[in-house]
N, C-alpha and C. Protein backbone atom coordinates (compact mmCIF):
# COMPACT_ATOMS: atom_id res chain seq x y z
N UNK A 1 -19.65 -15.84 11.97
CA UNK A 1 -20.26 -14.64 11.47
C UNK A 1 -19.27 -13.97 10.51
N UNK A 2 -19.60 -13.20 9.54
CA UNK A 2 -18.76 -12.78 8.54
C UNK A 2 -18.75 -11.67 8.90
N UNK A 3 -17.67 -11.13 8.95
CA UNK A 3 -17.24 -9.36 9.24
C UNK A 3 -17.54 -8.45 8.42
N UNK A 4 -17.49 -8.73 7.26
CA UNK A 4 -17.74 -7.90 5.66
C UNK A 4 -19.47 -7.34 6.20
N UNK A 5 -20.23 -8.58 6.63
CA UNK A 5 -21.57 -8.46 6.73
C UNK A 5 -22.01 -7.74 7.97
N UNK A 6 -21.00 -7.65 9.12
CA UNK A 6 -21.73 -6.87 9.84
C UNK A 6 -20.98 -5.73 9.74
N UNK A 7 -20.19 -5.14 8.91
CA UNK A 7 -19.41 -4.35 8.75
C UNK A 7 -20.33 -3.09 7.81
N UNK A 8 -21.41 -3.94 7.30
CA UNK A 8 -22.11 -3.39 6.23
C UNK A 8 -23.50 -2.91 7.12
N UNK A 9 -23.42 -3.58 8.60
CA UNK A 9 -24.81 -2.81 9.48
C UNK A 9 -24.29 -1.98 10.39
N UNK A 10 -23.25 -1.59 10.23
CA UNK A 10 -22.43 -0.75 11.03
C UNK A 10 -22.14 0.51 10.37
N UNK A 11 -21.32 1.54 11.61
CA UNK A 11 -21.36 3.13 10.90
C UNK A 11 -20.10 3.68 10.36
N UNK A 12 -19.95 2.08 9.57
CA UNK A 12 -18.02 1.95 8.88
C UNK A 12 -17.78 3.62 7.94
N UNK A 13 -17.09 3.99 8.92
CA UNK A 13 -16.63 5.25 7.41
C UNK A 13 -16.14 4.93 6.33
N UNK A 14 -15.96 3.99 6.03
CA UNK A 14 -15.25 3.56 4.63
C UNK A 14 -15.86 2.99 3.71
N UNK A 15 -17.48 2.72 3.74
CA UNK A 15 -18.54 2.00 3.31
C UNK A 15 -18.31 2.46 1.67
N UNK A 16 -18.29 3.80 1.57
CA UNK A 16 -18.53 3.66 0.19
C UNK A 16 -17.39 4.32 -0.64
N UNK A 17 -16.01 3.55 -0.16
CA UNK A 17 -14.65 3.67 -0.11
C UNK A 17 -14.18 2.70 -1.03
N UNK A 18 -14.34 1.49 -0.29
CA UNK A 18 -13.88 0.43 -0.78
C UNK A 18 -14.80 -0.35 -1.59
N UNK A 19 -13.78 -1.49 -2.66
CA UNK A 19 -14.78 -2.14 -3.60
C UNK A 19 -15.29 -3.51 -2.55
N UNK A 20 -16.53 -3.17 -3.30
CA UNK A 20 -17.72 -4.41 -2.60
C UNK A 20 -17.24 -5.92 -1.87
N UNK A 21 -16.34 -5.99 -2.96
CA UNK A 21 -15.34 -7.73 -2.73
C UNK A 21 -13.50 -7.44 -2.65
N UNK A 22 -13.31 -8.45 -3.22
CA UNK A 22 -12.18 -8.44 -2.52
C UNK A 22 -11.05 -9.58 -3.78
N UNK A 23 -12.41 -9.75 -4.68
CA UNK A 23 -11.70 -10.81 -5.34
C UNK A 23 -12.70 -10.16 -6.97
N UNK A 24 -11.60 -9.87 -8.04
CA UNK A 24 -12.68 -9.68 -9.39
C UNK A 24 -12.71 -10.64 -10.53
N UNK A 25 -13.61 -11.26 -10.87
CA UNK A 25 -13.34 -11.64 -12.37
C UNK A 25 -14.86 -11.80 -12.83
N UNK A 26 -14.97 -10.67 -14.00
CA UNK A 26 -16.46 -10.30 -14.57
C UNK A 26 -17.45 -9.43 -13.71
N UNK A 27 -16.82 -9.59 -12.20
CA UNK A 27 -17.40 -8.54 -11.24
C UNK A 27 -16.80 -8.77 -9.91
N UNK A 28 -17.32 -7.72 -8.92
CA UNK A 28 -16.49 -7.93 -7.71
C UNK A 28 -17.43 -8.85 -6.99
N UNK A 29 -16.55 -9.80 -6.34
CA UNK A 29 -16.97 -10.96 -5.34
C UNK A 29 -16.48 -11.26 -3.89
N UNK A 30 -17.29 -11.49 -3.15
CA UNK A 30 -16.92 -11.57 -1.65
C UNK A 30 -16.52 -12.89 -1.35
N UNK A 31 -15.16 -13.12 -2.17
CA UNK A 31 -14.78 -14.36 -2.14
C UNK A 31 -13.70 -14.57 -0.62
N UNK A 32 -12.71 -13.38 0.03
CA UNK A 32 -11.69 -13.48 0.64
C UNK A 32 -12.73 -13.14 2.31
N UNK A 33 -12.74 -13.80 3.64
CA UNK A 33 -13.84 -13.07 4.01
C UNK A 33 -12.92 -14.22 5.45
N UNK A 34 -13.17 -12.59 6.83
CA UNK A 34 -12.92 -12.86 7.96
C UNK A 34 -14.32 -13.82 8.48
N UNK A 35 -13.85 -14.29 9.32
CA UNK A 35 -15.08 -15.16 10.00
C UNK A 35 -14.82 -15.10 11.37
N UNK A 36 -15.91 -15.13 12.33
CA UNK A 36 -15.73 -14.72 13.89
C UNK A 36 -16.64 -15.83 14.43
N UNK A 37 -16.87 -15.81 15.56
CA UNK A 37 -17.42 -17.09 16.30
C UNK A 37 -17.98 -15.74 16.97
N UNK A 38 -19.50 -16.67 17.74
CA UNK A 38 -20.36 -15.51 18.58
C UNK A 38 -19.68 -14.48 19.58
N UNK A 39 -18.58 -15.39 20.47
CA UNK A 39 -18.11 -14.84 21.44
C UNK A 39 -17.08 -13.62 21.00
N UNK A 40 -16.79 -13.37 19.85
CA UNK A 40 -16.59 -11.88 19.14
C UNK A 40 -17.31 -10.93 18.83
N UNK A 41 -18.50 -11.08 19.21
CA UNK A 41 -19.17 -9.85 18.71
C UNK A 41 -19.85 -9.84 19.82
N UNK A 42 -20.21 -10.27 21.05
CA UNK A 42 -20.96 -10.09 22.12
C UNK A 42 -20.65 -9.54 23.41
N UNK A 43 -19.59 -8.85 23.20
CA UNK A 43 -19.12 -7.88 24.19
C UNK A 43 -18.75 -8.06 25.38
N UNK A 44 -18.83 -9.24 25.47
CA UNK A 44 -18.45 -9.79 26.65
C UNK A 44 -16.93 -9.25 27.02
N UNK A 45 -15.95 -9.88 26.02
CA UNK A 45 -14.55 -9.76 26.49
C UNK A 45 -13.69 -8.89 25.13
N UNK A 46 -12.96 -9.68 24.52
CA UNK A 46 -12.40 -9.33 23.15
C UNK A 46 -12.90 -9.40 21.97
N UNK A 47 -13.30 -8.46 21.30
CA UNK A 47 -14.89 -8.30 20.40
C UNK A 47 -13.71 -8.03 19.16
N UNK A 48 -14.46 -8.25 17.92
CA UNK A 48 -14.54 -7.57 16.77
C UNK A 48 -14.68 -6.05 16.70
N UNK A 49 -14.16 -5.21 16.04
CA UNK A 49 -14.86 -4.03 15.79
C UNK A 49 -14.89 -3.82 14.31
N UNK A 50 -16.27 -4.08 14.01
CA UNK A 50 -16.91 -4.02 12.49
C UNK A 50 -16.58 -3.17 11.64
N UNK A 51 -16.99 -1.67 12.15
CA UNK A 51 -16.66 -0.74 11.68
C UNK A 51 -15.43 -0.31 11.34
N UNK A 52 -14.43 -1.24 11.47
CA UNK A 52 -12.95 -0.65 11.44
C UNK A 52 -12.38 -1.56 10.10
N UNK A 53 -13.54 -2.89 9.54
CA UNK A 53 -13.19 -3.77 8.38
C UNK A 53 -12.93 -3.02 7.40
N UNK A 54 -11.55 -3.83 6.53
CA UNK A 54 -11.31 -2.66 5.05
C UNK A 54 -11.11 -3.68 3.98
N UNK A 55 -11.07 -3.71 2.82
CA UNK A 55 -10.50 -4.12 1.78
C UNK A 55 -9.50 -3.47 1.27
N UNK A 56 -8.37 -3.72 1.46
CA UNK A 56 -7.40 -3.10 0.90
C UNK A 56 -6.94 -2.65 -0.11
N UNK A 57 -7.58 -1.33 -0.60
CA UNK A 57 -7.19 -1.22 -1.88
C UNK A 57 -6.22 -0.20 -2.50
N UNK A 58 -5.05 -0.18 -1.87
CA UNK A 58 -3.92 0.36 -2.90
C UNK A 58 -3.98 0.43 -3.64
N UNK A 59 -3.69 1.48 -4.27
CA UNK A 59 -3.19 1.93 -5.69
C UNK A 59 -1.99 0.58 -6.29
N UNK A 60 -1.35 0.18 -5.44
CA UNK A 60 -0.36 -0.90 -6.19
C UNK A 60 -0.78 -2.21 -6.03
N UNK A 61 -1.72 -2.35 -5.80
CA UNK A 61 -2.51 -3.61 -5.77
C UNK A 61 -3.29 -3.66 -7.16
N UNK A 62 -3.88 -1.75 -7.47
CA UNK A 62 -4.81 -2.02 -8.55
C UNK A 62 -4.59 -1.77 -10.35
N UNK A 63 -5.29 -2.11 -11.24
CA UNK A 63 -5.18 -2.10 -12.35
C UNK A 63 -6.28 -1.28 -12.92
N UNK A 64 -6.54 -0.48 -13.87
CA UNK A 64 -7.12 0.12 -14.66
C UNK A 64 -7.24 -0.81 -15.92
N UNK A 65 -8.60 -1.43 -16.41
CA UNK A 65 -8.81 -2.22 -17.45
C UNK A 65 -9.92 -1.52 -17.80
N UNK A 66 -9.94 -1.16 -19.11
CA UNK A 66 -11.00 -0.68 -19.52
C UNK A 66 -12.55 0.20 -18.60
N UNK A 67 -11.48 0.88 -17.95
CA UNK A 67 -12.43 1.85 -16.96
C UNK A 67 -12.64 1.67 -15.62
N UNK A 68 -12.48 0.36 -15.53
CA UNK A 68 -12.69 -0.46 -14.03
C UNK A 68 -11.45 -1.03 -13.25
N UNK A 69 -11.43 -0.61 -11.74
CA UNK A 69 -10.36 -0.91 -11.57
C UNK A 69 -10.02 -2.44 -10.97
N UNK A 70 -9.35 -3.32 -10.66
CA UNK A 70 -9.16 -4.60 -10.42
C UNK A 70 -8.21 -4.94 -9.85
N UNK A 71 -8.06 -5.70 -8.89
CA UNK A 71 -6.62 -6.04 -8.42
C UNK A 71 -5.92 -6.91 -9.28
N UNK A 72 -4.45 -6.60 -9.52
CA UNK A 72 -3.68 -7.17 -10.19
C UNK A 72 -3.44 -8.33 -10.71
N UNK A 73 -3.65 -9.37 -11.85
CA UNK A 73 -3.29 -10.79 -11.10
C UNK A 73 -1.94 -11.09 -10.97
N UNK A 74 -1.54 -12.02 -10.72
CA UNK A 74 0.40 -12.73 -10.34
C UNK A 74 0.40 -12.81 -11.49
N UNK A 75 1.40 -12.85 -11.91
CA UNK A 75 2.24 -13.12 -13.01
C UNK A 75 3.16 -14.60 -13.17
N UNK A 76 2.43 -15.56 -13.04
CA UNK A 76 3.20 -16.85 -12.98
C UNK A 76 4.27 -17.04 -13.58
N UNK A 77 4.49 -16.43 -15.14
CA UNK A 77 5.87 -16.70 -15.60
C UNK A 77 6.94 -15.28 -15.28
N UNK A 78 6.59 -14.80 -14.02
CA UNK A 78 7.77 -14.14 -13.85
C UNK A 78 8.72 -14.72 -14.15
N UNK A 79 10.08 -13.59 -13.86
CA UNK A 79 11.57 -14.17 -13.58
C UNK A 79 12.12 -13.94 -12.45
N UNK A 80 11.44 -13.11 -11.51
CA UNK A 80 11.43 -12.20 -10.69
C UNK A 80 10.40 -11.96 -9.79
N UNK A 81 10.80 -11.65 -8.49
CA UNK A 81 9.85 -11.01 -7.28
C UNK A 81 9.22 -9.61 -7.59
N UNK A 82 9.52 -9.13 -7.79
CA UNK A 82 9.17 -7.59 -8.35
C UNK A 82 8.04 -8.07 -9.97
N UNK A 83 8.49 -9.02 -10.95
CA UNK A 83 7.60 -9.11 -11.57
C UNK A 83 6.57 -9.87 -11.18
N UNK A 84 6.69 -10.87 -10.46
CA UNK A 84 5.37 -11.34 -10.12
C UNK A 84 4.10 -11.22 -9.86
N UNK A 85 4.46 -9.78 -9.00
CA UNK A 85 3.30 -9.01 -8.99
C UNK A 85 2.14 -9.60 -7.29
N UNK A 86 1.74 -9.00 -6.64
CA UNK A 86 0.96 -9.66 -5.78
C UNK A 86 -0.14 -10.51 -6.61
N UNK A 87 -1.14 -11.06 -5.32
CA UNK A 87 -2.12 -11.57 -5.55
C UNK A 87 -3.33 -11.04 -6.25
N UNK A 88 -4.08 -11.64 -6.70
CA UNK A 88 -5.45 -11.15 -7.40
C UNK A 88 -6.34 -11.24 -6.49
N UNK A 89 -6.08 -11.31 -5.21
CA UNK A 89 -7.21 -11.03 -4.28
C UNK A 89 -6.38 -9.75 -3.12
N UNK A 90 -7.34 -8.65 -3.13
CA UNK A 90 -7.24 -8.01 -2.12
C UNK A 90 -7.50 -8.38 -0.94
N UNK A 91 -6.16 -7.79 0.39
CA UNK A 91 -6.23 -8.31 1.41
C UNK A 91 -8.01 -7.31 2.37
N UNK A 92 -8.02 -8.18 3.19
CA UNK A 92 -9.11 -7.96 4.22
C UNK A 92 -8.52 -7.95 5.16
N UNK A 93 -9.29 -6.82 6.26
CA UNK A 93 -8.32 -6.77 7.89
C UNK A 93 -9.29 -6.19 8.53
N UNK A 94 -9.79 -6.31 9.73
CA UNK A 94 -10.11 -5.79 10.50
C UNK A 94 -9.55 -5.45 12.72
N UNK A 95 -10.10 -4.94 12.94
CA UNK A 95 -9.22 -4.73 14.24
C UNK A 95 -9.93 -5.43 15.35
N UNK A 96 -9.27 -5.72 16.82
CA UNK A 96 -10.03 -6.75 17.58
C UNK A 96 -9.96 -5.59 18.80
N UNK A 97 -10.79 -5.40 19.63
CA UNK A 97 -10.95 -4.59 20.98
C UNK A 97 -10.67 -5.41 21.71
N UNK A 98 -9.26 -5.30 22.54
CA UNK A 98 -9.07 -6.25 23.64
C UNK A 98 -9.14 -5.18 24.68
N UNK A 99 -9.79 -6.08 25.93
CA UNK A 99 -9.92 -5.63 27.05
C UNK A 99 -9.29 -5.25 27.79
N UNK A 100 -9.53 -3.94 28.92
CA UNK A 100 -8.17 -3.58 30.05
C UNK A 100 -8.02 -4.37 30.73
């Protein structure tokens, strides 16, 4: 099951926070994406909690291009760690409810 997706039938406060995807080029895409097996979301034991999914979007992750903002891409010909720059995909995280 994809988290992004039930994250989106849930009463996430951050819904209209974060950008749609997680990955941009020509638009945002739900390319980077948690995945759960049934026995996470069925309450049985140690669940998912949907509502708590984010796309991470720092300010130092993002870029301003012509109005729109984007995560950064790497910089392959750095010289340097600092120039390299992170990834062009924003990270995804969500939290797990473990049991008493």
């Amino acid at each position: 099951m994809d988290v992004q997706q039930l994250s989106d039938q849930s009463n996430n406060p951050m819904k209209g926070h974060m950008p749609p995807g997680s990955y941009f080029y020509d638009q945002w895409n739900r390319f980077d994406k948690i995945l759960v097996t049934q026995n996470l979301v069925d309450g049985s034991s140690m669940d998912v909690e949907p509502e708590t999914f984010r796309v991470v979007a720092a300010d130092y992750l993002l870029t301003n291009q012509q109005g729109v903002l984007r995560p950064i891409r790497y910089n392959f010909f750095a010289n340097s760690p600092a120039e390299a720059r992170p990834s062009d995909h924003l990270p995804v995280v969500v939290k797990l409810h473990l049991p008493d």
